[in-house]
Protein backbone atom coordinates (compact mmCIF):
# COMPACT_ATOMS: atom_id res chain seq x y z
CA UNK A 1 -30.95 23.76 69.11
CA UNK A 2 -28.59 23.86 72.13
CA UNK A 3 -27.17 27.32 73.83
CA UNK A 4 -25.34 27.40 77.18
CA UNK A 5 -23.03 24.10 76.04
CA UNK A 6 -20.39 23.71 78.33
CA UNK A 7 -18.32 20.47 76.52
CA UNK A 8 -14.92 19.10 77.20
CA UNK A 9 -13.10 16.53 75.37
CA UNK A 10 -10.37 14.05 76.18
CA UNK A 11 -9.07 12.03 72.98
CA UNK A 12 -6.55 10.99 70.94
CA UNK A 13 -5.52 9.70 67.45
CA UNK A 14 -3.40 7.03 66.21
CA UNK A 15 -1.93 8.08 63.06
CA UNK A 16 -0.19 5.98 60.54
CA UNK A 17 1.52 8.21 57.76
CA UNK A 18 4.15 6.45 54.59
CA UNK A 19 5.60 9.37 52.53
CA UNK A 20 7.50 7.06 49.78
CA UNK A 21 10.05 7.98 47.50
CA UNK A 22 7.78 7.81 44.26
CA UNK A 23 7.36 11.83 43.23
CA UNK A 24 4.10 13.51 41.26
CA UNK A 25 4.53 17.35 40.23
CA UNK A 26 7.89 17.34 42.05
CA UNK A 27 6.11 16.33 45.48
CA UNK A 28 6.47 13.14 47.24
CA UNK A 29 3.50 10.62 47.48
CA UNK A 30 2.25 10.25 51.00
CA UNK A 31 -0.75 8.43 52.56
CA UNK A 32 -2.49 8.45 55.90
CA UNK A 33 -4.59 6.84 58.32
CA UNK A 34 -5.99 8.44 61.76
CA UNK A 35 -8.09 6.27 63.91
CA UNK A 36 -9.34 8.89 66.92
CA UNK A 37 -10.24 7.35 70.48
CA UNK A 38 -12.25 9.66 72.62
CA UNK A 39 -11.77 8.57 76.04
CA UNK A 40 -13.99 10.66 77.51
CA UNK A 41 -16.11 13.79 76.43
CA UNK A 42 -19.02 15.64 78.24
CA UNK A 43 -21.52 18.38 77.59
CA UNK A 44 -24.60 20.18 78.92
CA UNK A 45 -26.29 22.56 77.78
CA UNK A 46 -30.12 23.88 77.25
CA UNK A 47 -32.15 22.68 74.36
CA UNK A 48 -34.53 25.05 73.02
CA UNK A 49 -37.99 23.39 72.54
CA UNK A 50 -41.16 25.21 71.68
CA UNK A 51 -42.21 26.76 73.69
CA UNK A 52 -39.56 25.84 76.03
CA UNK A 53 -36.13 24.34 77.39
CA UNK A 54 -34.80 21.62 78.92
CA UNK A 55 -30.98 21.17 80.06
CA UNK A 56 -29.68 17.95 78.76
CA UNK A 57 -26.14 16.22 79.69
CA UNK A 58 -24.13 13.39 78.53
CA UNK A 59 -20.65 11.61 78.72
CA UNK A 60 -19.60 9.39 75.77
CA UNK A 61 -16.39 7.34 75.10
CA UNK A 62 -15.50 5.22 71.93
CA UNK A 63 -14.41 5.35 68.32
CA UNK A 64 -14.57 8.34 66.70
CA UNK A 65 -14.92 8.24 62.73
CA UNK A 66 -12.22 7.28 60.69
CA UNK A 67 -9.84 9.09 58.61
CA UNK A 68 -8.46 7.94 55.49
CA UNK A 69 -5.61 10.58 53.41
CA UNK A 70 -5.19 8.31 50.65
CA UNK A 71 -3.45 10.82 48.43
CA UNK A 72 -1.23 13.43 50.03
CA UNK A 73 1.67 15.50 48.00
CA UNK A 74 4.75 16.70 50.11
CA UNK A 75 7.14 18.84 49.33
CA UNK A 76 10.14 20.23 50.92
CA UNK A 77 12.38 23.15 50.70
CA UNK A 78 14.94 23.46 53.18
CA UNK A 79 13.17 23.58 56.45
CA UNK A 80 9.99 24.40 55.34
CA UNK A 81 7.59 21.94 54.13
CA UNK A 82 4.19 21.50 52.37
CA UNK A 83 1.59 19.16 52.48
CA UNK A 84 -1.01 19.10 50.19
CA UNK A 85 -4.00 15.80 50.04
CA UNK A 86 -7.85 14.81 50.48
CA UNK A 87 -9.19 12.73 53.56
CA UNK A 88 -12.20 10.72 53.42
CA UNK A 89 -13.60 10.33 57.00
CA UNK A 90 -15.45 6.48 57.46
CA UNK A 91 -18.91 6.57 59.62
CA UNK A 92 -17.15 4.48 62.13
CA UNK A 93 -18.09 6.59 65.09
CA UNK A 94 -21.44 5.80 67.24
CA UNK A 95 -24.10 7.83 66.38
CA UNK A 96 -27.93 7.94 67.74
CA UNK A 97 -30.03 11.06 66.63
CA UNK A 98 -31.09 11.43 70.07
CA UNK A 99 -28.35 12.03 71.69
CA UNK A 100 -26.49 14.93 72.89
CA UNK A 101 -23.04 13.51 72.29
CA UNK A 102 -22.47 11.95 69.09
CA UNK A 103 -18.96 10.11 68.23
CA UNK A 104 -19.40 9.90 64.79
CA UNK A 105 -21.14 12.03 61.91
CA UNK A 106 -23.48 8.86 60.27
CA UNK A 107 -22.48 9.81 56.92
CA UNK A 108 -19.11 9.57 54.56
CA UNK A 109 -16.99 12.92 54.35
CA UNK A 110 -14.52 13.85 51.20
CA UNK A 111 -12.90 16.75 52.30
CA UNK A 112 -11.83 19.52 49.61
CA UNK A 113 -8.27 19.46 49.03
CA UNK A 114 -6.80 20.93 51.84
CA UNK A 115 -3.19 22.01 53.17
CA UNK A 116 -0.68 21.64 55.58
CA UNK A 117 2.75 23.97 56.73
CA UNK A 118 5.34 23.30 58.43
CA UNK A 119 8.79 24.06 59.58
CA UNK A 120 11.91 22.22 61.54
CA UNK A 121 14.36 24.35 63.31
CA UNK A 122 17.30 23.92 65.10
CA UNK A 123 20.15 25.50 66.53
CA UNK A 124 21.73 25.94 63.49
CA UNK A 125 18.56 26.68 61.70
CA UNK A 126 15.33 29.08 62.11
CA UNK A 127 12.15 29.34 60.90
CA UNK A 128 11.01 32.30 59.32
């Protein structure tokens, strides 16, 4: 059990999204795939160990675990739009039980369906 964490994180994700033309309940079928890099993350922070503490630190870089939307619904209505899909997350990310940094989870993840909102504006338009 860790207290005190002080963490920071430096990544990023490559996304790769195709929203096609093909439509199911009026929405457009999209997929999605997000490959995240973290180029550098660090933490510290006590772990509580009976009967007492230690402070532990570490600094990790690598491939986080992949994310795979392979059904995604999007709809539009004027400037507003709606996303709605599933992602299944790969254990592509490092992992080691002993750590205190771990890039990846070690296990597959189906996320519940889950939703996105968005709007574009412009001059000519607002969002609201």
């Amino acid at each position: 059990l860790y207290r005190d964490v002080d963490e920071r994180v430096w990544s990023n994700s490559f996304k790769i999204s195709v929203v096609s033309d093909a439509r199911i309940f009026g929405g457009r079928y999209g997929a999605a795939l997000a490959i995240p890099l973290i180029l550098h993350q660090r933490a510290e922070g006590f772990l509580q160990l009976n009967p007492g503490q230690t402070r532990q630190r570490d600094n990790r870089s690598g491939l986080g675990d992949i994310n795979v939307a392979p059904l995604q619904l999007n709809w539009r209505w004027n400037n507003h739009h709606l996303t709605l899909g599933e992602s299944i997350f790969a254990p592509t990310g490092s992992y080691d039980p002993e750590r205190v940094i771990n890039l990846g989870r070690n296990y597959w993840v189906l996320t519940a369906p889950s939703r996105t909102h968005g709007c574009t504006s412009n001059a000519a338009t607002r969002c609201r």
